[in-house]
N, C-alpha and C. Protein backbone atom coordinates (compact mmCIF):
# COMPACT_ATOMS: atom_id res chain seq x y z
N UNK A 1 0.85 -1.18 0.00
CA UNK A 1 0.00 0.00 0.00
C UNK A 1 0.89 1.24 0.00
N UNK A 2 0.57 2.64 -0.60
CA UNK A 2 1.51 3.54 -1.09
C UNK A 2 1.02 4.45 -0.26
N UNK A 3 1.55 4.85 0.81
CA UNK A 3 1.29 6.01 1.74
C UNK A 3 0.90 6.96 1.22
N UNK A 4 -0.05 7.81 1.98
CA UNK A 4 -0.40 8.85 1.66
C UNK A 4 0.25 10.04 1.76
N UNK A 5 0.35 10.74 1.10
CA UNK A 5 1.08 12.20 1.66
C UNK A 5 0.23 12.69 1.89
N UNK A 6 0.22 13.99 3.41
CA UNK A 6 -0.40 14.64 4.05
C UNK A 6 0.15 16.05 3.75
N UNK A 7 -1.28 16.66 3.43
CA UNK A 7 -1.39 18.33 2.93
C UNK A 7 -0.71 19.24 3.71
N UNK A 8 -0.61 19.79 3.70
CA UNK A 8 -0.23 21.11 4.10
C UNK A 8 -0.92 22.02 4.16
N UNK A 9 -1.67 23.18 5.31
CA UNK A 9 -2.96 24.13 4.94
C UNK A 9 -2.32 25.52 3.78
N UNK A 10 -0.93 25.06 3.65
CA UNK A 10 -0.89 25.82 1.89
C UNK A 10 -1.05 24.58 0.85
N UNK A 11 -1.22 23.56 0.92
CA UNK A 11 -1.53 22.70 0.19
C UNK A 11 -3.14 22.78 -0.36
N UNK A 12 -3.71 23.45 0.48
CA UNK A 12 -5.31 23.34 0.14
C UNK A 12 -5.80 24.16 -0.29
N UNK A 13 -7.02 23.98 -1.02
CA UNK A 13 -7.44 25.49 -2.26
C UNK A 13 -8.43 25.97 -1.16
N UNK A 14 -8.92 27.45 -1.78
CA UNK A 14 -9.71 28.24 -0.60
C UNK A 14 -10.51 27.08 -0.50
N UNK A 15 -11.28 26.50 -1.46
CA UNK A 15 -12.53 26.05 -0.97
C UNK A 15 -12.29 25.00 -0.10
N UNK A 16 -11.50 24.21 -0.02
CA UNK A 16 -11.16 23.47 0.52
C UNK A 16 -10.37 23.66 2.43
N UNK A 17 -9.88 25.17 2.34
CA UNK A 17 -9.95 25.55 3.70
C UNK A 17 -11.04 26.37 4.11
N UNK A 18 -11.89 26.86 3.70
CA UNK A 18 -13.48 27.17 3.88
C UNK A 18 -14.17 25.79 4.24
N UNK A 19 -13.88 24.62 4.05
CA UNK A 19 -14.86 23.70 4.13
C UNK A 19 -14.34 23.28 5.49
N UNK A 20 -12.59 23.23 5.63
CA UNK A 20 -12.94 22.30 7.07
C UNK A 20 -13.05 23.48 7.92
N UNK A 21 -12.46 24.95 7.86
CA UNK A 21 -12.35 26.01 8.55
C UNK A 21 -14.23 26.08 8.95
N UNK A 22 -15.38 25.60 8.20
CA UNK A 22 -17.34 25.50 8.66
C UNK A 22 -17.02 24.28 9.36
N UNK A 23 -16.26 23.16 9.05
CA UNK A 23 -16.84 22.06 9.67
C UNK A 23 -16.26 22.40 11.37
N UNK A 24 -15.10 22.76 11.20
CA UNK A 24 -14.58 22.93 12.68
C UNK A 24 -15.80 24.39 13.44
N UNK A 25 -16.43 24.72 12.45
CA UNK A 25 -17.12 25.50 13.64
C UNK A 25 -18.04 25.09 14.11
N UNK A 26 -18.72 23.92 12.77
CA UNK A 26 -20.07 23.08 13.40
C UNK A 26 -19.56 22.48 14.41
N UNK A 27 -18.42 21.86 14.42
CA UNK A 27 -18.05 21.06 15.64
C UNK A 27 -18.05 21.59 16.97
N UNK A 28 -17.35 22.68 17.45
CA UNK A 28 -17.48 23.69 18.39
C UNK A 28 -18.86 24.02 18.65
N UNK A 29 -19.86 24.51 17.62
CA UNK A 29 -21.43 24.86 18.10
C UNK A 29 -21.58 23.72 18.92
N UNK A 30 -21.41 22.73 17.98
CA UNK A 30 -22.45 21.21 18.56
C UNK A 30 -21.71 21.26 20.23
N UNK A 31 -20.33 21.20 20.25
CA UNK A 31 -19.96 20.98 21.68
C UNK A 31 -20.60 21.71 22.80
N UNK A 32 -20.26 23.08 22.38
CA UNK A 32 -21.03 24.05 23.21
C UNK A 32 -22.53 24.12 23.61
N UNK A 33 -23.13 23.77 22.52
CA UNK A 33 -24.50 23.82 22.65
C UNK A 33 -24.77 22.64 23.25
N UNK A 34 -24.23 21.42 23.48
CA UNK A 34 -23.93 20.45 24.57
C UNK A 34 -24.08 20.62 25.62
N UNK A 35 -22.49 21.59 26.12
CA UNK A 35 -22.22 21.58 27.24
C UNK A 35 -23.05 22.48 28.38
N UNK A 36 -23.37 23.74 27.52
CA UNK A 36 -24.01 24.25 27.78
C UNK A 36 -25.67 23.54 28.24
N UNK A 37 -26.28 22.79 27.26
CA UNK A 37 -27.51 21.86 27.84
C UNK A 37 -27.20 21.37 29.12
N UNK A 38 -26.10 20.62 28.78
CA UNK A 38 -26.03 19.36 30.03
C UNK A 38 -25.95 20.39 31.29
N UNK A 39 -24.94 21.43 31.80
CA UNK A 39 -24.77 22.21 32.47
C UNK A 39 -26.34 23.05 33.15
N UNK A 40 -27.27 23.41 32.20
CA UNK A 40 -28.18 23.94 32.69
C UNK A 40 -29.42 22.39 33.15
N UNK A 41 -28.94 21.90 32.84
CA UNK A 41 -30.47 20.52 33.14
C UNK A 41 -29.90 19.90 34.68
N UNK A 42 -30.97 19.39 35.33
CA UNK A 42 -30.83 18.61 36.41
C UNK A 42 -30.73 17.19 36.01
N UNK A 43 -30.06 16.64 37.08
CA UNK A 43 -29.74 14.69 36.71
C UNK A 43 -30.47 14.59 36.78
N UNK A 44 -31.61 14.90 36.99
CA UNK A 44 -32.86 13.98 36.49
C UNK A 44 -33.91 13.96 35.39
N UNK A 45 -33.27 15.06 35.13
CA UNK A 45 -33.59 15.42 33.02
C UNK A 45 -32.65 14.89 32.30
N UNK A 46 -31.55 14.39 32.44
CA UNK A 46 -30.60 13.57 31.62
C UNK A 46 -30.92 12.15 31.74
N UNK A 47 -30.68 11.36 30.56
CA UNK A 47 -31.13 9.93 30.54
C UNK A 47 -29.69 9.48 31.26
N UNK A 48 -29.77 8.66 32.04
CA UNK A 48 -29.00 7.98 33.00
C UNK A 48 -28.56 8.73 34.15
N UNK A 49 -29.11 10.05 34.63
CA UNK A 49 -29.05 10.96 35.46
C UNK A 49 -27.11 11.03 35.78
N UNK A 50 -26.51 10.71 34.84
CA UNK A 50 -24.74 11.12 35.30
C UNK A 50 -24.71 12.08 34.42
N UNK A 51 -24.54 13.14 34.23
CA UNK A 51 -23.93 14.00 33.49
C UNK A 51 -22.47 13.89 32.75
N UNK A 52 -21.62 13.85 33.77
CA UNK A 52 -20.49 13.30 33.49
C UNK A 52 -20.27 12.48 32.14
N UNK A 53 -21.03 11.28 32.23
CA UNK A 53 -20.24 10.39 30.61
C UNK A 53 -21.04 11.20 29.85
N UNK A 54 -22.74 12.28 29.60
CA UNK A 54 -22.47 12.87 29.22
C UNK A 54 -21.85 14.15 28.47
N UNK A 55 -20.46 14.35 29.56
CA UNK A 55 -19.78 15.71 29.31
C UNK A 55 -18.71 14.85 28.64
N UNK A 56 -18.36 13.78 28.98
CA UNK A 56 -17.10 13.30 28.12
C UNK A 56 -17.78 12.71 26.62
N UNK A 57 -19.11 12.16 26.59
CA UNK A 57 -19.20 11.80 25.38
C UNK A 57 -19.78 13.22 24.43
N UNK A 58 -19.46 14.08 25.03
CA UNK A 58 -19.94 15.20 23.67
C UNK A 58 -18.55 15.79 23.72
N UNK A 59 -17.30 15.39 23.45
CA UNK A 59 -16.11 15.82 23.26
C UNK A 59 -16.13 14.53 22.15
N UNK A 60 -16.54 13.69 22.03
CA UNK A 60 -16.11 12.99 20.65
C UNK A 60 -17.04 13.74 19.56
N UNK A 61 -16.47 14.02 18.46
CA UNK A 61 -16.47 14.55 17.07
C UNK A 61 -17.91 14.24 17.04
N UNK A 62 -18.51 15.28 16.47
CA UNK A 62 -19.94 15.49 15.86
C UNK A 62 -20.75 14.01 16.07
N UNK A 63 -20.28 13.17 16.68
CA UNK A 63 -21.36 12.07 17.68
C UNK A 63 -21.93 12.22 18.54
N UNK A 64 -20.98 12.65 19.63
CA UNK A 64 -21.39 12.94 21.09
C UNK A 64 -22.17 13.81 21.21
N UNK A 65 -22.09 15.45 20.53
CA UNK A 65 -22.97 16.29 21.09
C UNK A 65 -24.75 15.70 20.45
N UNK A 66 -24.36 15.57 19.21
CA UNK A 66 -25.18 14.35 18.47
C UNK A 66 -26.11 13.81 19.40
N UNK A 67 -25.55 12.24 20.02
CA UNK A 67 -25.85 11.67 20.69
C UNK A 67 -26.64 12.20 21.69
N UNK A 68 -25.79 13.15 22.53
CA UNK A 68 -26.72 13.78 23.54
C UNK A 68 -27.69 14.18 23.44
N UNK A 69 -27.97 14.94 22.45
CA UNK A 69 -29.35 15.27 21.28
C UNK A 69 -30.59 14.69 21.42
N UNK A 70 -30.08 13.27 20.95
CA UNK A 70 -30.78 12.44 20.84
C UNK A 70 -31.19 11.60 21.64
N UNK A 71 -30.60 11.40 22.74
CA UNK A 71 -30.69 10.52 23.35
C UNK A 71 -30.16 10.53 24.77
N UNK A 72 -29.74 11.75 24.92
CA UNK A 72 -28.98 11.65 26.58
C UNK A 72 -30.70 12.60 27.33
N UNK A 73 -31.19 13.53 26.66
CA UNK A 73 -32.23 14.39 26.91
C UNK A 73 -33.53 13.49 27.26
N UNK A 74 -34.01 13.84 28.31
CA UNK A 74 -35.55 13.06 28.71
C UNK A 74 -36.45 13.99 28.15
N UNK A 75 -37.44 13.43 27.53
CA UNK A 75 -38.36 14.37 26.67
C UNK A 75 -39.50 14.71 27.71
N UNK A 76 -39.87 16.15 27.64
CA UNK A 76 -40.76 16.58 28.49
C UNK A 76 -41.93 17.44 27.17
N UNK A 77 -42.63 17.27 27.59
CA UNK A 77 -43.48 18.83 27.29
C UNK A 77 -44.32 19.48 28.56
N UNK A 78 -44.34 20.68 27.89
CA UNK A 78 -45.10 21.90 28.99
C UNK A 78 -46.26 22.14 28.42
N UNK A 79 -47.15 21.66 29.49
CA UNK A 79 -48.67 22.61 29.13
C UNK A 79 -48.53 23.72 30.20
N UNK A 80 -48.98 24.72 29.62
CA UNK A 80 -48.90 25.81 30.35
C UNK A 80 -47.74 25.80 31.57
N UNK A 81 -47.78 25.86 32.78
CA UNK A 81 -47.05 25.78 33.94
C UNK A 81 -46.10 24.17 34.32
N UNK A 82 -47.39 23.40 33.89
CA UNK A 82 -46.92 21.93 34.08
C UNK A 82 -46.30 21.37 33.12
N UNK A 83 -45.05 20.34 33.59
CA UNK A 83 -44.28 19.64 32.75
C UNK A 83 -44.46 18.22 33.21
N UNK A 84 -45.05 17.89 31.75
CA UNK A 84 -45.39 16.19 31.68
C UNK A 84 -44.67 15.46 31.10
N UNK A 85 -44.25 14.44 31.58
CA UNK A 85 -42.96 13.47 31.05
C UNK A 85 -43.67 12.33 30.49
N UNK A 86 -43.66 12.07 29.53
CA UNK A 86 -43.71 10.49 28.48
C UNK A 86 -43.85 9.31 29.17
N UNK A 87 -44.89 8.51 29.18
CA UNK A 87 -44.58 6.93 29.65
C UNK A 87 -43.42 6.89 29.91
C-alpha cells in the first residue's frame, strides 16, 4: 500500500480551507450547545441521570454532542405551567 502524503494548509485550495475552517465550527457549536444543555439541566432530566459520561461523550467529534441530542435528553413537554414526562 503507497502512503499517503499529508497536505499542508498551503496545500489546500480556498474552498477546501473554507470547508474544514465551517466544519470545525459546526463542531465547536455542537460541543457548546452540549455543554451548555447538560450544564443547565438537572440529573434527572438527563437519561441515566450522570452528566459526566455525558460531558465526556460530547467531546467525541460530531457524535457525542449528536448523541446527547438524541438521546442523553428526557423528553418533556409543557402545558402551560406543568411539565409532563412520556410513559
Amino acid at each position: 500500500m503507497i502512503p499517503l502524503k499529508q497536505k499542508k494548509w498551503g496545500d489546500l485550495s480556498p474552498a477546501q480551507k473554507s470547508s474544514v475552517v465551517l466544519l470545525g465550527l459546526v463542531q465547536f457549536t455542537l460541543l457548546v450547545a452540549a455543554l451548555i444543555d447538560i450544564r443547565k439541566r438537572s440529573a434527572e432530566e438527563i437519561t441515566g441521570g450522570d452528566k459526566r459520561i455525558w460531558i465526556m461523550a460530547a467531546f467525541v467529534n460530531y457524535v457525542g454532542p449528536i448523541a446527547y441530542f438524541l438521546f442523553g435528553r428526557k423528553r418533556t413537554a409543557m402545558i402551560g405551567d406543568e411539565t409532563i414526562e412520556p410513559n
